[in-house]
C-alpha atoms as a PDB file:
ATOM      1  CA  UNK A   1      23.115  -6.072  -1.559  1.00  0.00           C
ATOM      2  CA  UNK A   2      19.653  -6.527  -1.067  1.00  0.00           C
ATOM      3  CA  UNK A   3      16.843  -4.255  -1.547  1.00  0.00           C
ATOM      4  CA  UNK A   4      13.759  -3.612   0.236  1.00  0.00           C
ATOM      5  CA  UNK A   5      10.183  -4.449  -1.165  1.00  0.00           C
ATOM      6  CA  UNK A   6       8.369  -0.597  -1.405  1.00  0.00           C
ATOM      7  CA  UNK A   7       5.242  -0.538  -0.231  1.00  0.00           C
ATOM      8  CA  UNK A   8       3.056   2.978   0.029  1.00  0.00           C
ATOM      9  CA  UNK A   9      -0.523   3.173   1.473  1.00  0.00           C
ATOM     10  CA  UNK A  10      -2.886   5.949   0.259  1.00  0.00           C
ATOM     11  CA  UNK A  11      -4.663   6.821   3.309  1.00  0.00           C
ATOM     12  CA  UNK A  12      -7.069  10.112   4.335  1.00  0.00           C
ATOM     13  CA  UNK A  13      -6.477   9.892   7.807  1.00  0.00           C
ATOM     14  CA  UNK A  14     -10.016   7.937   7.728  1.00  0.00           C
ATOM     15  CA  UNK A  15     -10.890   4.639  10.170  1.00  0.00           C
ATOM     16  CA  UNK A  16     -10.561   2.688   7.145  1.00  0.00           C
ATOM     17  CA  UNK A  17      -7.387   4.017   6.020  1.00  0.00           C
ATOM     18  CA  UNK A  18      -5.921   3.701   9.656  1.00  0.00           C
ATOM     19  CA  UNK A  19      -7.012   0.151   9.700  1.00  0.00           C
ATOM     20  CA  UNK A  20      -5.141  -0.539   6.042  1.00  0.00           C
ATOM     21  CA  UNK A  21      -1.929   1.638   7.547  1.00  0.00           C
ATOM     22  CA  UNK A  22      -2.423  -0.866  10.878  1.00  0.00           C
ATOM     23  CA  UNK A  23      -2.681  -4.481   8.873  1.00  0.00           C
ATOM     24  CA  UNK A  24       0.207  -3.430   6.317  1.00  0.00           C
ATOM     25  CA  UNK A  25       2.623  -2.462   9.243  1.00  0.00           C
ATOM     26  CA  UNK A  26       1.567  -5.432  11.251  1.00  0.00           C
ATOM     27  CA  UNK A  27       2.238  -8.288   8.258  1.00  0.00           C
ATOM     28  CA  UNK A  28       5.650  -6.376   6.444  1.00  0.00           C
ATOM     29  CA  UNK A  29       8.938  -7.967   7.192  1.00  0.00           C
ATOM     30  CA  UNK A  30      12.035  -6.229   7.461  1.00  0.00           C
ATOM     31  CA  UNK A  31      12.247  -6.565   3.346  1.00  0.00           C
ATOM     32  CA  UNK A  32       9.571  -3.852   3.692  1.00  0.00           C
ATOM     33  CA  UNK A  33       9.528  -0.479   3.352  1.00  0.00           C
ATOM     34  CA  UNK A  34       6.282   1.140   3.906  1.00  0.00           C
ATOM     35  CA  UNK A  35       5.320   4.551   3.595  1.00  0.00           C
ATOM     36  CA  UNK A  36       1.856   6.260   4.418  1.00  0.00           C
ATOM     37  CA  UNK A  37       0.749   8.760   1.790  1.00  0.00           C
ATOM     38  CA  UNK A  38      -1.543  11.569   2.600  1.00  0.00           C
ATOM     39  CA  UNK A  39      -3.843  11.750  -0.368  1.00  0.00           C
ATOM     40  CA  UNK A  40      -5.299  15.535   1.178  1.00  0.00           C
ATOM     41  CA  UNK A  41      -1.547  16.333  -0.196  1.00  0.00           C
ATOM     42  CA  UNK A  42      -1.871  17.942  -3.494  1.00  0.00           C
ATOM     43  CA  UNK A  43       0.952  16.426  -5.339  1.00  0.00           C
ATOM     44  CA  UNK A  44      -0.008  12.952  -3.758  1.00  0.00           C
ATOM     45  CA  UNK A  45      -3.650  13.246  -5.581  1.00  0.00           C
ATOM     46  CA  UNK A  46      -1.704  13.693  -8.396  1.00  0.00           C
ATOM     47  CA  UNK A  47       0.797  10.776  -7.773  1.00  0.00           C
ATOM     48  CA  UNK A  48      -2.493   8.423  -7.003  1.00  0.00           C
ATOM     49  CA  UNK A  49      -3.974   9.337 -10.319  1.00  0.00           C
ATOM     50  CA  UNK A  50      -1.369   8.581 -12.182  1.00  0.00           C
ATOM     51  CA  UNK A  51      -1.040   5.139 -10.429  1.00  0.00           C
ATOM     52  CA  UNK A  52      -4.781   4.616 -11.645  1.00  0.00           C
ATOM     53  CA  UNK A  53      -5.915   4.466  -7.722  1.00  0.00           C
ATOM     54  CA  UNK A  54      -9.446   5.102  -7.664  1.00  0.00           C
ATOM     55  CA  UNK A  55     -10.679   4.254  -3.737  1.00  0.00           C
ATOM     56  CA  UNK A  56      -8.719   4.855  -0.499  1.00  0.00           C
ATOM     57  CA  UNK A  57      -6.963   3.529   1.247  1.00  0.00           C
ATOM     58  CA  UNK A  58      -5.039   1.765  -1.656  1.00  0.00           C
ATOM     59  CA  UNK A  59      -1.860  -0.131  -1.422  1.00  0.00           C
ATOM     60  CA  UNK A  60       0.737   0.461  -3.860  1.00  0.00           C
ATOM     61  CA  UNK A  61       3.658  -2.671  -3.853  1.00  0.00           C
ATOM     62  CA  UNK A  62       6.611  -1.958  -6.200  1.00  0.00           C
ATOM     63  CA  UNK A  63       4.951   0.887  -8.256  1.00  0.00           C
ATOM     64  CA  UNK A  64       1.774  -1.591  -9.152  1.00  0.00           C
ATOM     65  CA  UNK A  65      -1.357  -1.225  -7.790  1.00  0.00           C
ATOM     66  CA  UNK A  66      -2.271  -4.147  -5.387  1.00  0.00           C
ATOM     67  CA  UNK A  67      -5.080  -6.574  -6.914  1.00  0.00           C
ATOM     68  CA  UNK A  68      -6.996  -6.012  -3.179  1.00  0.00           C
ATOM     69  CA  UNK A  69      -7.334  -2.267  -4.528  1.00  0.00           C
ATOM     70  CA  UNK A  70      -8.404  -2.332  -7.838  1.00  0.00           C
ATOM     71  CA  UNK A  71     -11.810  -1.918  -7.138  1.00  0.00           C
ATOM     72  CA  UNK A  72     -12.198  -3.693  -4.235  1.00  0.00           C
ATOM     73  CA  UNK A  73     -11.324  -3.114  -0.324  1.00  0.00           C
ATOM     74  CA  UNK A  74      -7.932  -4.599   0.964  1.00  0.00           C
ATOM     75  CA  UNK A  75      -7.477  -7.835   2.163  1.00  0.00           C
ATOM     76  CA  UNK A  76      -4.589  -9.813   3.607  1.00  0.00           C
ATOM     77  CA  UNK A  77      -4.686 -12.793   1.668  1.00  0.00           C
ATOM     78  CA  UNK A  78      -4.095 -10.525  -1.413  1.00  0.00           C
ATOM     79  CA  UNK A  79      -1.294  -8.516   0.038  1.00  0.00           C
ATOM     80  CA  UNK A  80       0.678 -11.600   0.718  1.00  0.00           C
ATOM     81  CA  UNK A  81       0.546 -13.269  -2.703  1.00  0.00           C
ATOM     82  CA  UNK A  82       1.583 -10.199  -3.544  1.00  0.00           C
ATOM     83  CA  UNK A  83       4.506 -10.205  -1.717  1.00  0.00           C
ATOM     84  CA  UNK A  84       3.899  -8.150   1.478  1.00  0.00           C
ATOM     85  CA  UNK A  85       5.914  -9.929   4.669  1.00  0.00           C
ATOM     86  CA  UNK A  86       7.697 -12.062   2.630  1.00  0.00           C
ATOM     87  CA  UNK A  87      11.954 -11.358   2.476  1.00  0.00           C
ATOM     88  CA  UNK A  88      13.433 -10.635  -0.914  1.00  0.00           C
ATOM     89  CA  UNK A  89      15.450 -13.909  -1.810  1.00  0.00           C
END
């Protein structure tokens, strides 16, 4: 059985964070499973904190903060090596 890569992307609805929604969807593979998380959602704040996201849009692979996000915008070259349209094995 194989399981699916879980991606989540904080977004606020912005340009920015539609862009980031846009490039994730366009580079996952079928390993992916993306979901869009509205951070004007109360309990997604909350989730965000805890996952030490400090800017939006963020991208969150496997519960771990992708590097693109820490403190820097996303990029594409930085979602791939981090696993992002690439089938599990």
């Amino acid at each position: 059985m194989t399981s699916k890569r879980k991606i989540e992307v904080f977004s606020a609805g912005c340009p920015v964070c539609e862009e980031t929604v846009e490039l994730v969807n366009r580079i996952a593979c079928p390993s992916c499973e993306v979901s869009v998380l509205d951070m004007k959602n109360l309990e997604v704040a909350s989730y965000a904190r805890s996952m030490n996201i400090h800017s939006i849009p963020a991208v969150v692979i496997d519960n771990k903060l992708a590097g693109c996000c820490a403190g820097r915008g996303v990029d594409e070259r930085t979602l791939r090596a981090a696993g992002v349209g690439q089938p599990l094995g």
